[in-house]
Protein backbone atom coordinates (compact mmCIF):
# COMPACT_ATOMS: atom_id res chain seq x y z
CA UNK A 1 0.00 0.00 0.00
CA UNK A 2 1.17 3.75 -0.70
CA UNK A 3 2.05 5.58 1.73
CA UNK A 4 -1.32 7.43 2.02
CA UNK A 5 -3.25 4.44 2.71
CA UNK A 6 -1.03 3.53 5.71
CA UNK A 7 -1.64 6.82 7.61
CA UNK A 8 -5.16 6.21 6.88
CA UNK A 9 -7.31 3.70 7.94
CA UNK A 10 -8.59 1.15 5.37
CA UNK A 11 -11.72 1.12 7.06
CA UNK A 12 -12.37 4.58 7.11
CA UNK A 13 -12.38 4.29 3.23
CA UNK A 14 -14.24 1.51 2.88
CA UNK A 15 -16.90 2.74 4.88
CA UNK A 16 -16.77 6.24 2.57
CA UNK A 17 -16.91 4.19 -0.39
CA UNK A 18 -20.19 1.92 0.75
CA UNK A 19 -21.59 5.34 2.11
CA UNK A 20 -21.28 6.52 -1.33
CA UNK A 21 -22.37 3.55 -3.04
CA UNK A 22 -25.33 4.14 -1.03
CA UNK A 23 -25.59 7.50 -2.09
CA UNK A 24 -25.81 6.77 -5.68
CA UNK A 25 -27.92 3.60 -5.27
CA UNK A 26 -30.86 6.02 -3.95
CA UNK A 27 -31.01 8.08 -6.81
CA UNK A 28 -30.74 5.05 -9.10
CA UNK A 29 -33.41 3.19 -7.69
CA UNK A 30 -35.92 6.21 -8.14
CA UNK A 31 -34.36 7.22 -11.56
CA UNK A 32 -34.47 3.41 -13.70
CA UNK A 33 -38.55 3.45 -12.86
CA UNK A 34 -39.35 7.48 -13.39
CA UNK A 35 -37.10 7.24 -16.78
CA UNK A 36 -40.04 5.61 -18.96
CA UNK A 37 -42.46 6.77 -17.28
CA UNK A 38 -41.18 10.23 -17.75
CA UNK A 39 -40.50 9.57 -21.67
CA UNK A 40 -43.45 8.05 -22.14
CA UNK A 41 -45.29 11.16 -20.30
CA UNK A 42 -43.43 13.41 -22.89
CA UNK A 43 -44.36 11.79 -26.10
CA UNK A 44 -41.76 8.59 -26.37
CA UNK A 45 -43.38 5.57 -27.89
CA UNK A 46 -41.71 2.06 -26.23
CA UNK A 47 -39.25 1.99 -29.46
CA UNK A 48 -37.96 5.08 -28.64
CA UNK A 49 -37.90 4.66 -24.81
CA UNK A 50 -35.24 1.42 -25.86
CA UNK A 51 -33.06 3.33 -27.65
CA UNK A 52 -32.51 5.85 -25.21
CA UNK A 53 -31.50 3.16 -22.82
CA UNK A 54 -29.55 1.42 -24.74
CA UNK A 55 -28.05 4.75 -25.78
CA UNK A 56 -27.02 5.28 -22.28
CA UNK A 57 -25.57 1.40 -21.57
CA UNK A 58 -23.03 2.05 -24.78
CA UNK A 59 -22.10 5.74 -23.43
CA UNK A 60 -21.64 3.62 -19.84
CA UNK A 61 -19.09 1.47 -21.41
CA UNK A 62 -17.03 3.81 -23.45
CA UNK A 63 -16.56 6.22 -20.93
CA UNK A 64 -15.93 2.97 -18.88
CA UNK A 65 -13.70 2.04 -21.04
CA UNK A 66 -11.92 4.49 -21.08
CA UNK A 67 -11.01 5.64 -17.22
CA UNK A 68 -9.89 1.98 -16.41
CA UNK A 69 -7.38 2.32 -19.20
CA UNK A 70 -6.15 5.91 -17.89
CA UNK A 71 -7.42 5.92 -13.96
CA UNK A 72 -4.14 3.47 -12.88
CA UNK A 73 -1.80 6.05 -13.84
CA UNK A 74 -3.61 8.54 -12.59
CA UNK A 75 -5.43 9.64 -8.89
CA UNK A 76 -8.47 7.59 -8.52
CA UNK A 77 -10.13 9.86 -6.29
CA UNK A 78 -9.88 12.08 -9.22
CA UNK A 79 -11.75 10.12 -11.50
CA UNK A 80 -14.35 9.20 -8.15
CA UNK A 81 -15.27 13.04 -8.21
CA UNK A 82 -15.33 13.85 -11.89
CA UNK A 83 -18.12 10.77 -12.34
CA UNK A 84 -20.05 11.99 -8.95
CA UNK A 85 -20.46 15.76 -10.76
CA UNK A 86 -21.51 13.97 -13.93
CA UNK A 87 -24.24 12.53 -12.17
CA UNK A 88 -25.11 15.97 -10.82
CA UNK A 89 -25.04 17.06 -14.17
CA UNK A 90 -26.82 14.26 -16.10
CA UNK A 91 -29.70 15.34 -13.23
CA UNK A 92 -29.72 18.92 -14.55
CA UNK A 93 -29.74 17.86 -17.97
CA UNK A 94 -32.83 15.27 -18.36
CA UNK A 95 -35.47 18.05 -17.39
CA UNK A 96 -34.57 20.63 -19.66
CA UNK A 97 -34.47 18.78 -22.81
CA UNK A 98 -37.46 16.62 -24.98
CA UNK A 99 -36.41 16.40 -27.92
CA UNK A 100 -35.72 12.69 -28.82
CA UNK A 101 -31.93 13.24 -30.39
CA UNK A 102 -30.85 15.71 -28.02
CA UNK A 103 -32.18 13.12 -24.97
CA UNK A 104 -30.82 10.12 -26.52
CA UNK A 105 -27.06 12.03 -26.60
CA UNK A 106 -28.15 12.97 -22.75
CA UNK A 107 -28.68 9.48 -22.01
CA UNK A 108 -25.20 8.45 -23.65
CA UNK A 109 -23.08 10.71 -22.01
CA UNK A 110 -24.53 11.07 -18.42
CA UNK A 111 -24.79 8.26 -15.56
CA UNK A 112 -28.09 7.09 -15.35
CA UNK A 113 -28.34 3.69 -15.35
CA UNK A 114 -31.34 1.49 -16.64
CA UNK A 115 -30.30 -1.69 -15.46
CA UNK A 116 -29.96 -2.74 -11.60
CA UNK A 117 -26.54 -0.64 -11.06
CA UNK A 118 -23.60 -2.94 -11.19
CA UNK A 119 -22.80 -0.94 -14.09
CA UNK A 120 -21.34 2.43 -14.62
CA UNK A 121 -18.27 4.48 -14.57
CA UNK A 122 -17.81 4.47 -10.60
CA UNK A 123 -18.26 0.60 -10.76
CA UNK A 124 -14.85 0.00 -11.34
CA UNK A 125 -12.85 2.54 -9.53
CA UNK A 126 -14.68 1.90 -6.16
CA UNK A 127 -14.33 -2.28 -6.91
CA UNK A 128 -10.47 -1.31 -7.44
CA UNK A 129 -9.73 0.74 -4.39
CA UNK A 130 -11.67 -1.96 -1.92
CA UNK A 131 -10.00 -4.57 -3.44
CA UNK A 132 -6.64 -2.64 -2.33
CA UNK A 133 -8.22 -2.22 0.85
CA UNK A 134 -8.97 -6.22 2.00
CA UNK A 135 -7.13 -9.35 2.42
CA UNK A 136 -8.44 -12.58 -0.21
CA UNK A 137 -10.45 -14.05 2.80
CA UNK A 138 -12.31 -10.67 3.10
CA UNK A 139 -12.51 -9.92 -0.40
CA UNK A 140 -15.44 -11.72 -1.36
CA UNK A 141 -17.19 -10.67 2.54
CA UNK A 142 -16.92 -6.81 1.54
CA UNK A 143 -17.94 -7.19 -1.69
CA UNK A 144 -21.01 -8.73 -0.57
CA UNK A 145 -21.35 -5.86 2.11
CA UNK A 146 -21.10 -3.28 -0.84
CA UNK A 147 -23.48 -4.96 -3.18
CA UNK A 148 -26.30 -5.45 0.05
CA UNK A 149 -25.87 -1.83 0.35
CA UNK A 150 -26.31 -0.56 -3.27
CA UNK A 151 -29.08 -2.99 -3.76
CA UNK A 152 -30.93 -1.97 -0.15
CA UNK A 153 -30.41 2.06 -1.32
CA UNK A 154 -32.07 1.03 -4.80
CA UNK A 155 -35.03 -0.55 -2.53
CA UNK A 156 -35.48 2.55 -0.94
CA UNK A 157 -34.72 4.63 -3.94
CA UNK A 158 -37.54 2.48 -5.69
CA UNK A 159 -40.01 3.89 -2.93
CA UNK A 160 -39.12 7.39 -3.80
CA UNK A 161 -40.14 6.50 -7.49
CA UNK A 162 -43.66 7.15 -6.24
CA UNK A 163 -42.87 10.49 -5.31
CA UNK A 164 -44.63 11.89 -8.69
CA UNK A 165 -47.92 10.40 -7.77
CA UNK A 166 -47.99 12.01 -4.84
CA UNK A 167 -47.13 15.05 -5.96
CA UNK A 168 -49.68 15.09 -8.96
CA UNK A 169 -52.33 13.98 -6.29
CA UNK A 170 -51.04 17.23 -4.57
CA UNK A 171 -51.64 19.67 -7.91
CA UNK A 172 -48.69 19.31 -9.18
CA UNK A 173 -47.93 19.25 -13.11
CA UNK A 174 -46.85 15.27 -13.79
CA UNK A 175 -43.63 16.06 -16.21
CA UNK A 176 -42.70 18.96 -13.36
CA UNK A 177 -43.07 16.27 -10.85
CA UNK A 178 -40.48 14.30 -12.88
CA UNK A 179 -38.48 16.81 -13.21
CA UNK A 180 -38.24 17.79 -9.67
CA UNK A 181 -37.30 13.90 -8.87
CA UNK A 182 -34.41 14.40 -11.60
CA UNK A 183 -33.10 17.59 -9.61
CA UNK A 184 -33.23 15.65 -6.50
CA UNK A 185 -30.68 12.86 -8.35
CA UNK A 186 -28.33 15.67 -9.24
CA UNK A 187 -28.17 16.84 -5.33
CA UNK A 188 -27.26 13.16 -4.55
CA UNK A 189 -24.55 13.02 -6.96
CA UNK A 190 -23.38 16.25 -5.39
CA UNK A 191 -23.50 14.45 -2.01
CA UNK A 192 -22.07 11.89 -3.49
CA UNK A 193 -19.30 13.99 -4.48
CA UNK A 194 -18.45 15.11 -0.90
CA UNK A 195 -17.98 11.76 0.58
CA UNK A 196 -15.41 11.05 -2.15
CA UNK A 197 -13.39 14.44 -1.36
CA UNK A 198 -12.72 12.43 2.00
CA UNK A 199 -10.73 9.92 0.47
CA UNK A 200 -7.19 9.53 0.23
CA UNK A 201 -5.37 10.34 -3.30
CA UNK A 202 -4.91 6.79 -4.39
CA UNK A 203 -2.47 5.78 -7.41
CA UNK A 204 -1.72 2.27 -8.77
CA UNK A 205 1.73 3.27 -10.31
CA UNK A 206 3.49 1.17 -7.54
CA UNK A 207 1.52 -1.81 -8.16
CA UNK A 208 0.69 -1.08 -12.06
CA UNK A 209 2.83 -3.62 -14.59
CA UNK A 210 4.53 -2.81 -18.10
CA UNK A 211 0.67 -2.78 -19.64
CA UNK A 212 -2.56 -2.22 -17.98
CA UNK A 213 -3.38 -6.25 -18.33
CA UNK A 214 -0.20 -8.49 -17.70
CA UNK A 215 -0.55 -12.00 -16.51
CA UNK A 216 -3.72 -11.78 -16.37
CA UNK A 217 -4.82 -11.34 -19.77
CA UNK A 218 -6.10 -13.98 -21.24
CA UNK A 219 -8.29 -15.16 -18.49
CA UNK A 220 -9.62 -11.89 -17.95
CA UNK A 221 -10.47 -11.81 -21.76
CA UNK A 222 -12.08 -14.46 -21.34
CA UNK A 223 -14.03 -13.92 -18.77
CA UNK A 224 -15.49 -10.65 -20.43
CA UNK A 225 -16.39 -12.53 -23.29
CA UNK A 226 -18.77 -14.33 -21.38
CA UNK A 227 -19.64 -11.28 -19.06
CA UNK A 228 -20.60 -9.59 -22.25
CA UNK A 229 -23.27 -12.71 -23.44
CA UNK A 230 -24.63 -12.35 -19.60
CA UNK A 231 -25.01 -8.58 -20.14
CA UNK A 232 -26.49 -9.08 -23.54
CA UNK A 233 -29.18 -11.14 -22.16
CA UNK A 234 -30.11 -9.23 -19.20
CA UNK A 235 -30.01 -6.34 -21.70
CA UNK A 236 -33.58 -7.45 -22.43
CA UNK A 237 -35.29 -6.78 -19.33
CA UNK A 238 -32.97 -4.05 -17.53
CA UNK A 239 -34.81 -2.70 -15.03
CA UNK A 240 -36.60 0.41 -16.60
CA UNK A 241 -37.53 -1.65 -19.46
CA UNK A 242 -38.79 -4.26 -17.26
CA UNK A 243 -40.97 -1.93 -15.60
CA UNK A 244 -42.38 -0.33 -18.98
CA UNK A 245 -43.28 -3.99 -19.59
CA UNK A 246 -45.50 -4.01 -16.28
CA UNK A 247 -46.77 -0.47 -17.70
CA UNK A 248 -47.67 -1.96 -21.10
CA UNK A 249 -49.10 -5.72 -20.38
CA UNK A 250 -50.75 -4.83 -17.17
CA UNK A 251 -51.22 -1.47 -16.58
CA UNK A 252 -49.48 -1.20 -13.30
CA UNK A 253 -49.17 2.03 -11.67
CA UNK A 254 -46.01 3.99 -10.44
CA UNK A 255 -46.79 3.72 -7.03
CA UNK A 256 -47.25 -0.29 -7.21
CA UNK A 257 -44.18 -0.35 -9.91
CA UNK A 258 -42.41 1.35 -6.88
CA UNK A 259 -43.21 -0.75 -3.98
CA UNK A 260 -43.06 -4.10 -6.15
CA UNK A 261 -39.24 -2.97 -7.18
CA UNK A 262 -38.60 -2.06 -3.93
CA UNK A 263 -38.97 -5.76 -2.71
CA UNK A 264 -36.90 -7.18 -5.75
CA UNK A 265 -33.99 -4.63 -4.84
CA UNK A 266 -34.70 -6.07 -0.99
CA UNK A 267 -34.73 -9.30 -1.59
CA UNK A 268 -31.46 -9.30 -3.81
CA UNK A 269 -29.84 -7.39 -1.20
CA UNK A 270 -29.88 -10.09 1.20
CA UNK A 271 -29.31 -12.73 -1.43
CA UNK A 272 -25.67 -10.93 -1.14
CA UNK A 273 -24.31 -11.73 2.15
CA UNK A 274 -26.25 -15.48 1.54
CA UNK A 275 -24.28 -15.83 -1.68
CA UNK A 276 -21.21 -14.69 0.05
CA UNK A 277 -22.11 -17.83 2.60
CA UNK A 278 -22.68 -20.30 -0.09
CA UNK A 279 -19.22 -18.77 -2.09
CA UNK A 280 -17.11 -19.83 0.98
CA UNK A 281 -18.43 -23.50 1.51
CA UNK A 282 -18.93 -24.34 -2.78
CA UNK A 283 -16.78 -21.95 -4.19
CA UNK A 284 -17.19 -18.90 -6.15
CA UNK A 285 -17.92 -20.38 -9.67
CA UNK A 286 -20.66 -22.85 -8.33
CA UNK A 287 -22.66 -20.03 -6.42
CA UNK A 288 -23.05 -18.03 -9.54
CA UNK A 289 -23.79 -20.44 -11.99
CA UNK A 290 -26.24 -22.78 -9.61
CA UNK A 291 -28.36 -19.64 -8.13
CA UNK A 292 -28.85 -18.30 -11.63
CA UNK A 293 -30.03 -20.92 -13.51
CA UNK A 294 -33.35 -21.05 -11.71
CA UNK A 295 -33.60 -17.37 -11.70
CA UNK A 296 -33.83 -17.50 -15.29
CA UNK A 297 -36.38 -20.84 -15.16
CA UNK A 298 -38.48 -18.02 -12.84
CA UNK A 299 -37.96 -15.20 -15.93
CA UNK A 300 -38.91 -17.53 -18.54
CA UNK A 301 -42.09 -18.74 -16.54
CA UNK A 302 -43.20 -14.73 -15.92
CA UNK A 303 -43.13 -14.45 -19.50
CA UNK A 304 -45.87 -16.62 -19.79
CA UNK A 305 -48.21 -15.97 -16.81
CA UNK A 306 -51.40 -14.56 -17.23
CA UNK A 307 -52.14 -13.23 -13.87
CA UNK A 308 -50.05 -9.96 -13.02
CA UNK A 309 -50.10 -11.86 -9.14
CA UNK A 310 -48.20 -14.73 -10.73
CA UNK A 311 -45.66 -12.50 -12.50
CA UNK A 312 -45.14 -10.41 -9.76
CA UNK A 313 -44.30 -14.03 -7.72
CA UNK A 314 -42.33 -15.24 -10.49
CA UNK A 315 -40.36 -11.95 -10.38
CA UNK A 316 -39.54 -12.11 -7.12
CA UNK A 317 -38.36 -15.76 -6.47
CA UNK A 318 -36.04 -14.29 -9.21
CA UNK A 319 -35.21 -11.44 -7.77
CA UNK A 320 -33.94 -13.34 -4.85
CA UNK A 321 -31.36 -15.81 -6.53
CA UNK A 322 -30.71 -13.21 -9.68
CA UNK A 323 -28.18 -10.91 -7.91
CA UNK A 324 -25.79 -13.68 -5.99
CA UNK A 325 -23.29 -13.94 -9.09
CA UNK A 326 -22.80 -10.43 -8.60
CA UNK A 327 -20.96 -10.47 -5.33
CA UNK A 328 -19.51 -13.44 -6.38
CA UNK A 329 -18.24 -12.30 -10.38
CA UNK A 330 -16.77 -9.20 -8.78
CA UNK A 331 -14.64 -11.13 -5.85
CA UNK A 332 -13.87 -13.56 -8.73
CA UNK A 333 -12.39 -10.92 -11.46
CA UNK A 334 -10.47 -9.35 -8.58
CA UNK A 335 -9.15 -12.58 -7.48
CA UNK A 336 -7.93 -13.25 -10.98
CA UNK A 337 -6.00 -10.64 -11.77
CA UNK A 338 -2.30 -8.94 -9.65
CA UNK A 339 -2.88 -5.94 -7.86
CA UNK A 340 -1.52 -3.13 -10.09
CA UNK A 341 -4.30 -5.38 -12.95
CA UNK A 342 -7.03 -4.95 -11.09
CA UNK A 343 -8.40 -1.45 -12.08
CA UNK A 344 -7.97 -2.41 -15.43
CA UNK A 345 -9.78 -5.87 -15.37
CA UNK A 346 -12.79 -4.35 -13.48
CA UNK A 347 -13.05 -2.12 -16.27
CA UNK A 348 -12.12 -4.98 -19.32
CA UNK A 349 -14.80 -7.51 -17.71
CA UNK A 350 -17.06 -4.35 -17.37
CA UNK A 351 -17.11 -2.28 -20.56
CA UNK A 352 -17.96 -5.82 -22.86
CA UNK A 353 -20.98 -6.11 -20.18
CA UNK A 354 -21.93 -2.64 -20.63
CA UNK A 355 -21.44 -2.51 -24.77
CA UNK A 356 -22.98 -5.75 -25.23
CA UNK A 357 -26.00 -4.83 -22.76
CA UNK A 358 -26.65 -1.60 -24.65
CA UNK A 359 -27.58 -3.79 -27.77
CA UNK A 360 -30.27 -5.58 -26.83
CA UNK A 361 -32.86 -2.53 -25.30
CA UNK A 362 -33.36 -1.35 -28.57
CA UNK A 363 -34.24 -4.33 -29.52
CA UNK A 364 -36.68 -5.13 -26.38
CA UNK A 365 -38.10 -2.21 -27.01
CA UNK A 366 -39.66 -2.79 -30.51
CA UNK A 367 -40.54 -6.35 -29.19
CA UNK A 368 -42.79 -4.65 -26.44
CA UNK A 369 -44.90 -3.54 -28.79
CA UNK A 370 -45.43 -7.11 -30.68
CA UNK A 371 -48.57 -9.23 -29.71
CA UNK A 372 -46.40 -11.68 -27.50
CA UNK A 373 -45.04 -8.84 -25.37
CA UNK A 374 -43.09 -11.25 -23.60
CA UNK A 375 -40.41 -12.40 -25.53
CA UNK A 376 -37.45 -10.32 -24.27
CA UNK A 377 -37.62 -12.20 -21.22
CA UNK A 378 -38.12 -15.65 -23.03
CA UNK A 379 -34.69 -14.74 -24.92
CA UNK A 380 -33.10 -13.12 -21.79
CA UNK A 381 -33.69 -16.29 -19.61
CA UNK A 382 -32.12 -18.72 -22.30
CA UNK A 383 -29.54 -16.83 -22.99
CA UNK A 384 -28.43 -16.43 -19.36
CA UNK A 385 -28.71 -20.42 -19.15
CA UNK A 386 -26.31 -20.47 -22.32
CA UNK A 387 -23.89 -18.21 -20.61
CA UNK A 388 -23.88 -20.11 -17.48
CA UNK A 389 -23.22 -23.50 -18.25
CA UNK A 390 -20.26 -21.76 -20.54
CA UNK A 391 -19.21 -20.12 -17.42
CA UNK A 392 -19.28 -23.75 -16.01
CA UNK A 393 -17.41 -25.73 -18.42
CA UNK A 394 -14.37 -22.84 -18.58
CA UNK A 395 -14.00 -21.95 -15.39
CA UNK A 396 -15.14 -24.53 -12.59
CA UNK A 397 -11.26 -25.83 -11.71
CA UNK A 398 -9.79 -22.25 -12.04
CA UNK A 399 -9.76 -21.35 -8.25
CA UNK A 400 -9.53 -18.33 -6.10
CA UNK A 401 -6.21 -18.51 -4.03
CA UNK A 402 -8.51 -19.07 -0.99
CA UNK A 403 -10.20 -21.88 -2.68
CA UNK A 404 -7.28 -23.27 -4.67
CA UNK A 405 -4.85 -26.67 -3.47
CA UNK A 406 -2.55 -28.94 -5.48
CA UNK A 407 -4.88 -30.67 -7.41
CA UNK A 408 -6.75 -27.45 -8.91
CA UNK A 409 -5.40 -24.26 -11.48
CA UNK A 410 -4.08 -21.45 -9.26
CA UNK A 411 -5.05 -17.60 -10.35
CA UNK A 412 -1.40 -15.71 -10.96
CA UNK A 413 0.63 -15.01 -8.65
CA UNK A 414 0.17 -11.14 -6.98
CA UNK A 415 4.12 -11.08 -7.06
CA UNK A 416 4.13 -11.81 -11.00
């Protein structure tokens, strides 16, 4: 560690970054379900609504892209505040513009994110400086920690979606009610902001090698190649799009779109520290592949239900087992990869995810509007299945040094 990290305490700077993480998980839990709701109040037919999403997933992983290639040789704090006062200003910017090309290049360069917010250009910096922070045996322990809080801020930031009703039930005009809950994400990213000013310059210069990906490469490579299928598929039914789908099919109001994704984001945040359990007694690889298989049996099934009761079941059995690979894949990528890699990797394994992931809205989107409304999450749930038992079949020996012995493929060496 640099000599700025041993004057501080580690856990003073974890605790910033989860305090952030919570931060920014509030406004995205309000701001995936008041995005096509607010588009669609403005004019925006469901076509339109999917390519502003996936507009904004392919402006997440260039500008994803490109920090993890420049953040290690560079202050990461830096890079922390520069994407917090984006979010401020991707806050300010949704409610003064309608017009569809000028809020499709809003949606590509700013932070919102319509998917469940283990995406983004903050992902990656804040996995890299915990990750500096722990020990392997903690690693996976305070990942879990970080993803429970993001997804329990999303729950409550999902509550807040309802906000607008209220308001409109209290005279106010429904796109100014919107637009109020968009100025109320840019003071969170400001907030945001503050808590990272408390944390220590960090650079990875000492631990960085010859190239951003050493060792490491091919496995990480590899890895984001079958991130980026995983991404593709859940591209279908990211969050906002999912919730346009309630809209469409069955009507559903904000206020019950709010409370029912405010038990999904619940019950996946305490699918965390259970999938950081079953990590340490089966391994990493087996918890995500064997808790998302049946989440996607669950997707499939909703796809196909008649009663909105039975989808809204269906959804949240899967809700509870879709989140534990993500824990689990972060701890894993981390684990992979030396020390002065890691910034890099989270960003490699990331950006595919985020690229291929802003593909398939588009495509969701036109689908809505086809008699069987319900085929994004036919195709999201078998391609999810694909990518698992790929995951599987490439990975299942290739241990974690705390899960690794004799017999099994160690990760590289954090000296190489």
């Amino acid at each position: 560690m640099n000599s700025t990290r041993t004057i501080r305490s580690a856990r003073t700077d974890i605790a910033l970054l989860f305090i952030a993480r919570g931060v920014r998980g509030l406004g995205d839990g309000f701001a995936i379900i008041i995005l096509p709701a607010y588009l669609s109040a403005i004019g925006f037919n469901s076509g339109e609504i999917g390519i502003v999403v996936s507009a904004s997933l392919l402006g997440t992983a260039l500008l994803t892209l490109a920090v993890g290639f420049i953040a290690p040789r560079h202050d990461l704090r830096t890079f922390l505040l520069g994407g917090a006062l984006l979010m401020a200003g991707t806050g300010l910017a949704f409610p003064s513009v309608e017009l569809f090309a000028v809020v499709a290049i809003v949606a590509f360069v700013g932070t919102i994110n319509p998917s469940t917010g283990d995406l983004g250009v903050l992902v990656p910096l804040e996995h890299a400086m915990l990750a500096q922070a722990v020990p392997d045996h903690e690693r996976t322990r305070t990942f879990a920690r970080y993803s429970l809080i993001g997804a329990l801020s999303m729950a409550a930031g999902s509550l807040a979606a309802a906000m607008p009703d209220f308001m409109t039930s209290a005279g106010f005009d429904r796109v100014s009610a919107f637009r109020i809950m968009f100025y109320a994400y840019a003071a969170l990213g400001l907030l945001c902001a503050a808590f990272y000013w408390l944390l220590p310059h960090e650079r990875m210069d000492e631990r960085r090698p010859s190239a951003p990906l050493g060792p490491s490469r091919k496995v990480v490579y590899k890895l984001a190649a079958l991130f980026s299928l995983d991404a593709f598929a859940g591209g279908f039914v990211v969050q906002s799009l999912l919730a346009l789908w309630l809209f469409i099919r069955f009507d559903m109001s904000l206020t019950a779109a709010s409370v029912f994704f405010f038990w999904t984001s619940t019950l996946s945040a305490f699918s965390y520290p259970v999938a950081a359990w079953l990590a340490k007694r089966f391994g990493l690889i087996n918890t995500m592949v064997f808790t998302h298989i049946p989440s996607s049996i669950f997707l499939i099934a909703a796809a196909f239900s008649p009663s909105l009761t039975l989808v809204l079941a269906l959804l949240l059995v899967r809700a509870a087992l879709s989140q534990m690979d993500v824990p689990t894949r972060t701890s894993y990528v981390m684990a992979v990869v030396t020390p002065g890699e890691r910034t890099a990797a989270a960003s490699v394994t990331a950006v595919p995810r985020s690229l291929a992931s802003s593909l398939s809205p588009a495509l969701a989107g036109a689908m809505l509007a086809m008699p069987f409304s319900g085929l994004p999450l036919v195709l999201c749930g078998l391609l999810k299945i694909a990518y698992d038992l790929a995951l599987l079949r490439s990975f299942q020996h290739v241990k974690p040094p705390e899960e690794a012995s004799s017999r099994q493929v160690k990760m590289p060496s954090k000296g190489q």
